[in-house]
C-alpha atoms as a PDB file:
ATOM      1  CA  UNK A   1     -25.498  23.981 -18.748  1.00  0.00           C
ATOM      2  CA  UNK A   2     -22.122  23.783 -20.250  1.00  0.00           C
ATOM      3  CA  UNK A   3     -20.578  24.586 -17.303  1.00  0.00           C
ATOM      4  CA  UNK A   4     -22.333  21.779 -14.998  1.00  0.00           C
ATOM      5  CA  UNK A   5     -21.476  19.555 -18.177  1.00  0.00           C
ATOM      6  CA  UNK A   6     -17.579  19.893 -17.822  1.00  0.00           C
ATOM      7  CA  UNK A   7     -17.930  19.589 -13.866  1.00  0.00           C
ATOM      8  CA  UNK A   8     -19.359  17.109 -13.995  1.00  0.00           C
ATOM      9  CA  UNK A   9     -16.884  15.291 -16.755  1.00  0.00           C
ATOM     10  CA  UNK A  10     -13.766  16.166 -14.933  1.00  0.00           C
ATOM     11  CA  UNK A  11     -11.786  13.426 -14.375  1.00  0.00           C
ATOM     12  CA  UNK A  12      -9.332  14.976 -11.648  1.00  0.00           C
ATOM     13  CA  UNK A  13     -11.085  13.889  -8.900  1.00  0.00           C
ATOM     14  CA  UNK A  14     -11.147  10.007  -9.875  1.00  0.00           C
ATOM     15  CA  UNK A  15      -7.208  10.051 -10.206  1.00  0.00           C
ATOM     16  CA  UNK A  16      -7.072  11.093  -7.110  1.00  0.00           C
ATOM     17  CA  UNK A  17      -9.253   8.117  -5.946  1.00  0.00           C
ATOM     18  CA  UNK A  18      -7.847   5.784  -7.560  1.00  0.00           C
ATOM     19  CA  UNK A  19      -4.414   6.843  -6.288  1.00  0.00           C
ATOM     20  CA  UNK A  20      -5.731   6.956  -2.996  1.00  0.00           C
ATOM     21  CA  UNK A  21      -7.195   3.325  -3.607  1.00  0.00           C
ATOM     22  CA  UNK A  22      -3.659   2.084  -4.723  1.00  0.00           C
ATOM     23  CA  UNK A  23      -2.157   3.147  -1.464  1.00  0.00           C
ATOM     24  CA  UNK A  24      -4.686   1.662   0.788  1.00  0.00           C
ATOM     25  CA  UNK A  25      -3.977  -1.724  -1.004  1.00  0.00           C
ATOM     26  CA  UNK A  26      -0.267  -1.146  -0.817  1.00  0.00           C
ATOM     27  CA  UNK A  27      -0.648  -0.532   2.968  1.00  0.00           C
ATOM     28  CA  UNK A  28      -3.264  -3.263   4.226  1.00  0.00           C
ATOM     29  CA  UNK A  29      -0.863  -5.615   2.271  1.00  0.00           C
ATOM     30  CA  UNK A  30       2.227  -4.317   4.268  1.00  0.00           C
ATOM     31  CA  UNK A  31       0.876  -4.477   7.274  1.00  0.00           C
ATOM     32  CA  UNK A  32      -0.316  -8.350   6.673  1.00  0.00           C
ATOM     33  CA  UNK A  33       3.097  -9.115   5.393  1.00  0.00           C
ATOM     34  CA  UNK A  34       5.553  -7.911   7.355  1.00  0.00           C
ATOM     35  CA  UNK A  35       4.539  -9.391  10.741  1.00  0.00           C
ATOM     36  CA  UNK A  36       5.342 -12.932   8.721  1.00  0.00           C
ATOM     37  CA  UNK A  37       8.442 -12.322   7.513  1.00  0.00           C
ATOM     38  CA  UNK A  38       9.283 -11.050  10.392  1.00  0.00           C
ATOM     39  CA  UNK A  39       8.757 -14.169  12.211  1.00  0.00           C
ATOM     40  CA  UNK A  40       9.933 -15.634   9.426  1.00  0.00           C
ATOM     41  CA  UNK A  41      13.689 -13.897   9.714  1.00  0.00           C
ATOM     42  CA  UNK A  42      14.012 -14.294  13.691  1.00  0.00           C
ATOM     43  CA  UNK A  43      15.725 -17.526  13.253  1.00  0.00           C
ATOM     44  CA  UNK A  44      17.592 -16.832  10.387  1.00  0.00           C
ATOM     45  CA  UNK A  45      18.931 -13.968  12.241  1.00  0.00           C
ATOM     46  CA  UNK A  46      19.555 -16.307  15.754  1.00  0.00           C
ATOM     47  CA  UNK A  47      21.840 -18.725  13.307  1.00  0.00           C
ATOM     48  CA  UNK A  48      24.073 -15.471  12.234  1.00  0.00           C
ATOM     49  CA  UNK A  49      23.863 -13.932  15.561  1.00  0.00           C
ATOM     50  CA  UNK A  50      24.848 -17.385  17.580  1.00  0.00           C
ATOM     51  CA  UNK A  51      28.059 -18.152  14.125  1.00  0.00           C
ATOM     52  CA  UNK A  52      29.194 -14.658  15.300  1.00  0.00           C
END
């Protein structure tokens, strides 16, 4: 029993969740970002590229 006790208390496994959590957040809001200021910079970069 104290054996399935500590398995089941580990707390390993959830840091790995959670850092796997963290990263999906990071990425889904990357990837809804970037598109925008991308479209966002195209001008911006028209100005510099037509002053040149």
């Amino acid at each position: 029993m104290n054996w399935l006790d500590k398995t089941l208390n580990r707390e390993d496994g959830v840091t790995a969740i959670e850092y796997a959590l963290i990263a999906g957040v990071v990425a889904v809001v990357l990837a809804a970002t970037v598109p925008a200021v991308g479209t966002a910079l195209v001008p911006i970069f028209e100005s510099v590229a037509a002053a040149l």
